[in-house]
N, C-alpha and C. Protein backbone atom coordinates (compact mmCIF):
# COMPACT_ATOMS: atom_id res chain seq x y z
N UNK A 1 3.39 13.68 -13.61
CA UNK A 1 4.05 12.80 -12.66
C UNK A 1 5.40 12.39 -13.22
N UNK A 2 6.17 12.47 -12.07
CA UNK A 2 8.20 11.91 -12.73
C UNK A 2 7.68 10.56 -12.29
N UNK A 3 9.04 10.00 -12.98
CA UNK A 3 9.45 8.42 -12.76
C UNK A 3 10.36 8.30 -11.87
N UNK A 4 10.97 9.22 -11.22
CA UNK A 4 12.21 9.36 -10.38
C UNK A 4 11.77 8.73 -9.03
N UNK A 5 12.20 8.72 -8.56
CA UNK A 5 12.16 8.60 -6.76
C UNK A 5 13.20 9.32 -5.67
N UNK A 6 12.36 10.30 -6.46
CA UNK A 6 13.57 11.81 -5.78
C UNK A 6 12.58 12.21 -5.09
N UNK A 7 12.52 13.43 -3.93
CA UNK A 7 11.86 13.98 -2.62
C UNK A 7 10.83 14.54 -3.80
N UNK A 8 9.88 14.76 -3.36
CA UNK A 8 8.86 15.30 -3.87
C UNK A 8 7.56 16.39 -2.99
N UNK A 9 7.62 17.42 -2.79
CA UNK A 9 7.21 18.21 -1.81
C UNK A 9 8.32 18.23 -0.53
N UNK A 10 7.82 17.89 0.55
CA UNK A 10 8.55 17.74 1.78
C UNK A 10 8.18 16.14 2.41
N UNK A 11 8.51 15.14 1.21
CA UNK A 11 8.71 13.69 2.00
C UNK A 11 9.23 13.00 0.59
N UNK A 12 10.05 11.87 0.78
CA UNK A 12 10.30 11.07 -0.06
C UNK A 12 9.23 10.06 -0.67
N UNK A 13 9.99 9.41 -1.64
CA UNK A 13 9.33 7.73 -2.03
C UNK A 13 9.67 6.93 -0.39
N UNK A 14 10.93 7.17 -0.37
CA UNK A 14 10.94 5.96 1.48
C UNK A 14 9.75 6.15 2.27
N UNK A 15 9.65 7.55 2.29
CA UNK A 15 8.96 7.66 3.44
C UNK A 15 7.79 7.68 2.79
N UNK A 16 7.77 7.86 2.23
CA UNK A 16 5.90 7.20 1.53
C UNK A 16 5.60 6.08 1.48
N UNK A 17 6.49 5.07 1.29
CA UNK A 17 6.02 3.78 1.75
C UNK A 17 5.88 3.42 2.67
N UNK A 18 6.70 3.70 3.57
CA UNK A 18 6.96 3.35 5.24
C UNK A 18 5.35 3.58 5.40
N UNK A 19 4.72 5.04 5.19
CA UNK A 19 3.38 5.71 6.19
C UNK A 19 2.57 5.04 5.11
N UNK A 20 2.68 4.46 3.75
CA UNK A 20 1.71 4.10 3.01
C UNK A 20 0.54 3.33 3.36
N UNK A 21 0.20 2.70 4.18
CA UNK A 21 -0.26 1.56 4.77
C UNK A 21 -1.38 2.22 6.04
N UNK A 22 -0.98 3.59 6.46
CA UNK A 22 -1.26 4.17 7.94
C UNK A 22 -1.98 5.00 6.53
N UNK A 23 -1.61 5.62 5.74
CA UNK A 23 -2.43 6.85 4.92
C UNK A 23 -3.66 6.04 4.46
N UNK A 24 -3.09 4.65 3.76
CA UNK A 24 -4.75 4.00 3.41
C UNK A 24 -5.75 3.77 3.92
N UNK A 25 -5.53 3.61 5.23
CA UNK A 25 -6.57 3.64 6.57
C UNK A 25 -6.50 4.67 7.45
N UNK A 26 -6.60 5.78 6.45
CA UNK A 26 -6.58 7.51 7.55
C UNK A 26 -6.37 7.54 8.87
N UNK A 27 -4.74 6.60 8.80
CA UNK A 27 -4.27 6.92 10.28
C UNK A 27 -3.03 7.90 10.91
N UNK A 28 -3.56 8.88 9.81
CA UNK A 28 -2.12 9.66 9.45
C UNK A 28 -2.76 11.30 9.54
N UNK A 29 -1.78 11.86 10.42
CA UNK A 29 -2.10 13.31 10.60
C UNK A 29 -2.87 14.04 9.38
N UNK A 30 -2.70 15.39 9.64
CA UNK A 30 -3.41 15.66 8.25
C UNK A 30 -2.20 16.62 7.34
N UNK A 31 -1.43 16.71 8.25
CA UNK A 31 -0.05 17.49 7.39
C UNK A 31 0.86 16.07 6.94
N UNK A 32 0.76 15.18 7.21
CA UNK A 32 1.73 14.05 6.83
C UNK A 32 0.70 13.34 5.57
N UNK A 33 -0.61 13.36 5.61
CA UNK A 33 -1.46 13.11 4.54
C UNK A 33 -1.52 14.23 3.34
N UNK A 34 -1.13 15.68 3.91
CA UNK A 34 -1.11 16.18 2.93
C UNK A 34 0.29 16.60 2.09
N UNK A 35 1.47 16.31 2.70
CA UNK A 35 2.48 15.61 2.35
C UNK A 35 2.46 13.93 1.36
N UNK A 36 1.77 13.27 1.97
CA UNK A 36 1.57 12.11 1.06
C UNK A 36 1.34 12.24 -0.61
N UNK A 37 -0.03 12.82 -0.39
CA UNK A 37 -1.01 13.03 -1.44
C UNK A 37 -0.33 14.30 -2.52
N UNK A 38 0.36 15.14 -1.67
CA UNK A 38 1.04 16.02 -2.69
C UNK A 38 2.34 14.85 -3.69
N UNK A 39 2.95 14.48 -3.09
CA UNK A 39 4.32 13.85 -3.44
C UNK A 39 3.28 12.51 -4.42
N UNK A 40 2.44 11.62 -4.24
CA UNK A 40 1.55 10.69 -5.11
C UNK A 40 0.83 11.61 -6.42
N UNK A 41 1.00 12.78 -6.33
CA UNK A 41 0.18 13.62 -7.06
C UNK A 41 1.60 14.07 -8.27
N UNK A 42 2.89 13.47 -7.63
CA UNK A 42 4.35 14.22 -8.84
C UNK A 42 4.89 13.07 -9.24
N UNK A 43 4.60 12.16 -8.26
CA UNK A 43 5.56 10.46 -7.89
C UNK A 43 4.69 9.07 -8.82
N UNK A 44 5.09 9.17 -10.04
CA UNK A 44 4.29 7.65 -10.97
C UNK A 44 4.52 6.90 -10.19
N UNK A 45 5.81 6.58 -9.25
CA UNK A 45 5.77 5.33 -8.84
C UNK A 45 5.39 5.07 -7.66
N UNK A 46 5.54 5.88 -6.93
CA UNK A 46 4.70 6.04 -5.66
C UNK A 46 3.29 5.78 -5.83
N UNK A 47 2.54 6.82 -6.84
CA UNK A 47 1.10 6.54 -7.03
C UNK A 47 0.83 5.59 -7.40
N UNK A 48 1.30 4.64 -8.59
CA UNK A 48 1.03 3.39 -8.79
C UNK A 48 1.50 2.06 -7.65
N UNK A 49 2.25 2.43 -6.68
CA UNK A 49 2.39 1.73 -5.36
C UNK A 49 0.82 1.67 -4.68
N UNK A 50 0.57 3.13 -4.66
CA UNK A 50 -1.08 3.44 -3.72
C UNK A 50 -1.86 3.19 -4.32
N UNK A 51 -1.57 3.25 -5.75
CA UNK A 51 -3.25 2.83 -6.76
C UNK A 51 -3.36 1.01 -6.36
N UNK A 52 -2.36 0.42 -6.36
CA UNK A 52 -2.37 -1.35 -6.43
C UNK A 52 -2.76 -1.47 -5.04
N UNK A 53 -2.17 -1.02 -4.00
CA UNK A 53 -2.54 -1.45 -2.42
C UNK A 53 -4.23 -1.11 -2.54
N UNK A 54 -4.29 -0.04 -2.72
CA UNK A 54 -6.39 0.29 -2.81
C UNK A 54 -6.90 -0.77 -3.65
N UNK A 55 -6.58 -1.16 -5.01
CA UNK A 55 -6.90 -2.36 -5.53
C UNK A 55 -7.29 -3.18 -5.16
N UNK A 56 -6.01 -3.57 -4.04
CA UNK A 56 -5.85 -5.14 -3.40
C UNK A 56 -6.68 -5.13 -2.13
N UNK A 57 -7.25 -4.19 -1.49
CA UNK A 57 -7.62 -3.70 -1.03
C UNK A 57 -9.30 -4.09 -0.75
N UNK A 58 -9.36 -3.69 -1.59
CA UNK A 58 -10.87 -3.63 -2.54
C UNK A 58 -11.17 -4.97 -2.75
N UNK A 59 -10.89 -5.57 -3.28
CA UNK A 59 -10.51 -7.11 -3.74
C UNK A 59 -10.53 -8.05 -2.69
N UNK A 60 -9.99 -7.71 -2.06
CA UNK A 60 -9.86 -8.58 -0.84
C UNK A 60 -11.36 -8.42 -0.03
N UNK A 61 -11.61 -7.03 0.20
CA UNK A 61 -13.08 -6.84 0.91
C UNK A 61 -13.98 -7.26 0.18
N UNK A 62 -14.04 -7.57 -0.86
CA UNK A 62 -15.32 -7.68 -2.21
C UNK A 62 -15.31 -10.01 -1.66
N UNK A 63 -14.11 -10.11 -1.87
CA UNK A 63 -14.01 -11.52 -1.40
C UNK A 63 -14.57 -11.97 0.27
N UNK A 64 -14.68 -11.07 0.86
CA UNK A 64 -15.41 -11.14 2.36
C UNK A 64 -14.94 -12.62 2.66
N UNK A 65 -16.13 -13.00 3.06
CA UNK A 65 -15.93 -14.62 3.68
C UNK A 65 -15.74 -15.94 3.46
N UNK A 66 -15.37 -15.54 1.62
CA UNK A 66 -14.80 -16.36 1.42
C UNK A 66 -14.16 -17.37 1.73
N UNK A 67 -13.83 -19.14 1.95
CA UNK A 67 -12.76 -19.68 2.43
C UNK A 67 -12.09 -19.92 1.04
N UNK A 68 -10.64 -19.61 1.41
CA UNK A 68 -9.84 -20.61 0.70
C UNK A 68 -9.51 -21.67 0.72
N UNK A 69 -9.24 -22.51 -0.94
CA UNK A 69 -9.25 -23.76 -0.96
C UNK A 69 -7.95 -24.49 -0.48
N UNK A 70 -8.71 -25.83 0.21
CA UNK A 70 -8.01 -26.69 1.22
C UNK A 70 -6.32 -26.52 0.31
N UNK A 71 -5.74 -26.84 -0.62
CA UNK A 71 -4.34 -26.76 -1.06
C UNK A 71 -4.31 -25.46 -0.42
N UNK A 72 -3.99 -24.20 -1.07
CA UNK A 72 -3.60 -22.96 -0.92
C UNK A 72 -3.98 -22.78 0.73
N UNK A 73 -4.42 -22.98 1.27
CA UNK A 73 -4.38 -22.94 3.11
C UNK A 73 -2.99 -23.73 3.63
N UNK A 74 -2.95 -24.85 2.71
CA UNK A 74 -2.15 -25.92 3.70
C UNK A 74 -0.66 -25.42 3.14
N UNK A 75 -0.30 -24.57 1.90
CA UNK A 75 0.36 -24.14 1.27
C UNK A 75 1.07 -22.96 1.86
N UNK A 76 -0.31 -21.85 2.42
CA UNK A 76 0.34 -20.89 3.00
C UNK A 76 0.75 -21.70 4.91
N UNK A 77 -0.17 -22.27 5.33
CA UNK A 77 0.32 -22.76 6.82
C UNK A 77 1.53 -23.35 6.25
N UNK A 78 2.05 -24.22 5.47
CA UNK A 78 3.20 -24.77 5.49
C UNK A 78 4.52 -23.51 5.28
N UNK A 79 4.51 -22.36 4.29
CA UNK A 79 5.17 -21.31 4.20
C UNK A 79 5.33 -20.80 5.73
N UNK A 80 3.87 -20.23 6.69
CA UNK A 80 4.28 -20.02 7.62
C UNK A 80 4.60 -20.48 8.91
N UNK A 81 4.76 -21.90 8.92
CA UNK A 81 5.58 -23.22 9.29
C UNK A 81 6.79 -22.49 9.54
N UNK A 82 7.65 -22.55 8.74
CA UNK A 82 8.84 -22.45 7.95
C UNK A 82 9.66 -21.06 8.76
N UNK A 83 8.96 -20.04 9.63
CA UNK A 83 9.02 -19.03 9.93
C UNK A 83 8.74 -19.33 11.76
């Protein structure tokens, strides 16, 4: 894998992020997935983009129904207040 964020197969780092999000939830053709997965397979930084989103991912589902605590609620409603 390079460190670059130069084209890699037939798609960039841009455009791997842009569809990154649609590839994690196989909502992505299968030539634009196999475009993905080639370019994550040359791209460190790309792949370590897709390795952390699956992470967070994971993490988040493992936390299920969790509630969050009363500060950090009133913390993020007040952030998205603000918007």
């Amino acid at each position: 894998m390079s460190n670059d964020h130069r084209t890699h197969g037939k798609i960039d780092c841009e455009e791997v992020i842009a569809h990154l999000f649609s590839y994690l939830d196989d909502e992505t053709d299968a030539e634009r997935r196999s475009y993905i997965e080639r370019h994550l397979e040359e791209c460190r930084a790309c792949y370590s983009r897709a390795a952390f989103e699956k992470a967070l991912r994971a993490k988040v589902r493992q936390l299920g129904d969790k509630e969050a605590p009363a500060a950090l609620r009133r913390r993020v409603k007040a952030l998205l207040d603000r918007f």
